[in-house]
Protein backbone atom coordinates (compact mmCIF):
# COMPACT_ATOMS: atom_id res chain seq x y z
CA UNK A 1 77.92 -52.45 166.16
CA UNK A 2 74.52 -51.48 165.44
CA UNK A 3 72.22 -53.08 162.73
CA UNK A 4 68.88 -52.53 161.23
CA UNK A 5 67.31 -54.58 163.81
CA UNK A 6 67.78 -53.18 166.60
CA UNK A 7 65.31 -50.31 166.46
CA UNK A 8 65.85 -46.78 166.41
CA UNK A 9 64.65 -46.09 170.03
CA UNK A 10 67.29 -48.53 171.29
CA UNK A 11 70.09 -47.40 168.60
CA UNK A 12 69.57 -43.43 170.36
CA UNK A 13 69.96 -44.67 173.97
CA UNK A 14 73.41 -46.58 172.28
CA UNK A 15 74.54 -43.51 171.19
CA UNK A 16 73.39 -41.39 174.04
CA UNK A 17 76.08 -43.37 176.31
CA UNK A 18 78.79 -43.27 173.62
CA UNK A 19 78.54 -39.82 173.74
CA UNK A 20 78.65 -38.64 177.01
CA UNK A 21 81.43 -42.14 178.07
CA UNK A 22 83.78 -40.73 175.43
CA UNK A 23 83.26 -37.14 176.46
CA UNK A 24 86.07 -35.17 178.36
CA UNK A 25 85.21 -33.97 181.71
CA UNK A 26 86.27 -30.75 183.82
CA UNK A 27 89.04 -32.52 186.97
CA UNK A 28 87.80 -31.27 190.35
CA UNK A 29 91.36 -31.08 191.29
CA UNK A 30 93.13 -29.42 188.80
CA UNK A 31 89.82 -27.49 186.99
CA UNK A 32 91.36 -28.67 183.48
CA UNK A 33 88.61 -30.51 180.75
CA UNK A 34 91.14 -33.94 181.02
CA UNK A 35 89.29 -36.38 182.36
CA UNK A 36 89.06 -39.25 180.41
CA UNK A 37 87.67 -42.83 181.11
CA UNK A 38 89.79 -45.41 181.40
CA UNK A 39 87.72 -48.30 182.34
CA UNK A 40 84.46 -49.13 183.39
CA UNK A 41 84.06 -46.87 186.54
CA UNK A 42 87.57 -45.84 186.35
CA UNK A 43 88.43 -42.16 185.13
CA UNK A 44 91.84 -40.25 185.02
CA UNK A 45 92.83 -36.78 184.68
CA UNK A 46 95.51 -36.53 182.35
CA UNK A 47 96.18 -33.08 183.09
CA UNK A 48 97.51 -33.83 187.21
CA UNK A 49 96.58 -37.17 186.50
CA UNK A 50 94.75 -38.23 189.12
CA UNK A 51 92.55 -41.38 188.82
CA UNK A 52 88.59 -41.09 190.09
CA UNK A 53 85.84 -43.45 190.92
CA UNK A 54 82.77 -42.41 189.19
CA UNK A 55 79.99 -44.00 186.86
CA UNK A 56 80.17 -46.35 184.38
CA UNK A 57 79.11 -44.18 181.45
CA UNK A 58 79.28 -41.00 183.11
CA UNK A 59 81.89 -39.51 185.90
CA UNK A 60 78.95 -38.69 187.82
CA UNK A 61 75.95 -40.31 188.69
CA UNK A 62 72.68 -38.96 190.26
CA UNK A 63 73.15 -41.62 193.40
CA UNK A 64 76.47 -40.14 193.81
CA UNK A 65 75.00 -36.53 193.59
CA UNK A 66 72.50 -37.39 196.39
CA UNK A 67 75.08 -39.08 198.78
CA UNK A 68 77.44 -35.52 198.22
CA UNK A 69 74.47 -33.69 199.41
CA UNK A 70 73.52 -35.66 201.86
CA UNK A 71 76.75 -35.70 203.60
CA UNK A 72 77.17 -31.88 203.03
CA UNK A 73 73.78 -31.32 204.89
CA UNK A 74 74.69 -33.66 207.67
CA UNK A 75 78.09 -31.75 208.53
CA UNK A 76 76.60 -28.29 208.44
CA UNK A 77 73.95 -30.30 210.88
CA UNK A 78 76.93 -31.48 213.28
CA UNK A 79 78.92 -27.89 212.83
CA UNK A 80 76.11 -26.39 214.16
């Protein structure tokens, strides 16, 4: 719960993260828009229902986007 108090600035980041941690999300497995979170860091799919490790308010974070392309760039280095 938000009151008057708290400040506008900090009552837009609030509902920023509502937003986007009650949003659905496209499943890379199944390509349906079911993911749903469950718990903090926890989402499922409740299409194929698989259950993913991802962000706390999001399914993906930007650390996890740099460690995907870093290991992408290091396999193509090994392949080759």
């Amino acid at each position: 719960e938000d009151g008057k108090r708290d400040g506008a600035s900090l009552r837009k980041q609030i509902k920023k993260v509502e937003i986007t941690q009650h949003a659905r999300y496209t499943c890379a497995f199944c390509g349906k828009d079911a993911v749903k979170r469950q718990a903090i860091g926890i989402w499922k799919c409740k299409s194929c229902r698989k259950v993913l490790a991802g962000g706390a308010w999001t399914m993906n974070t930007g650390a996890a986007a740099t460690v995907r392309s870093t290991i992408r760039r290091l396999r193509e280095m090994a392949e080759s």
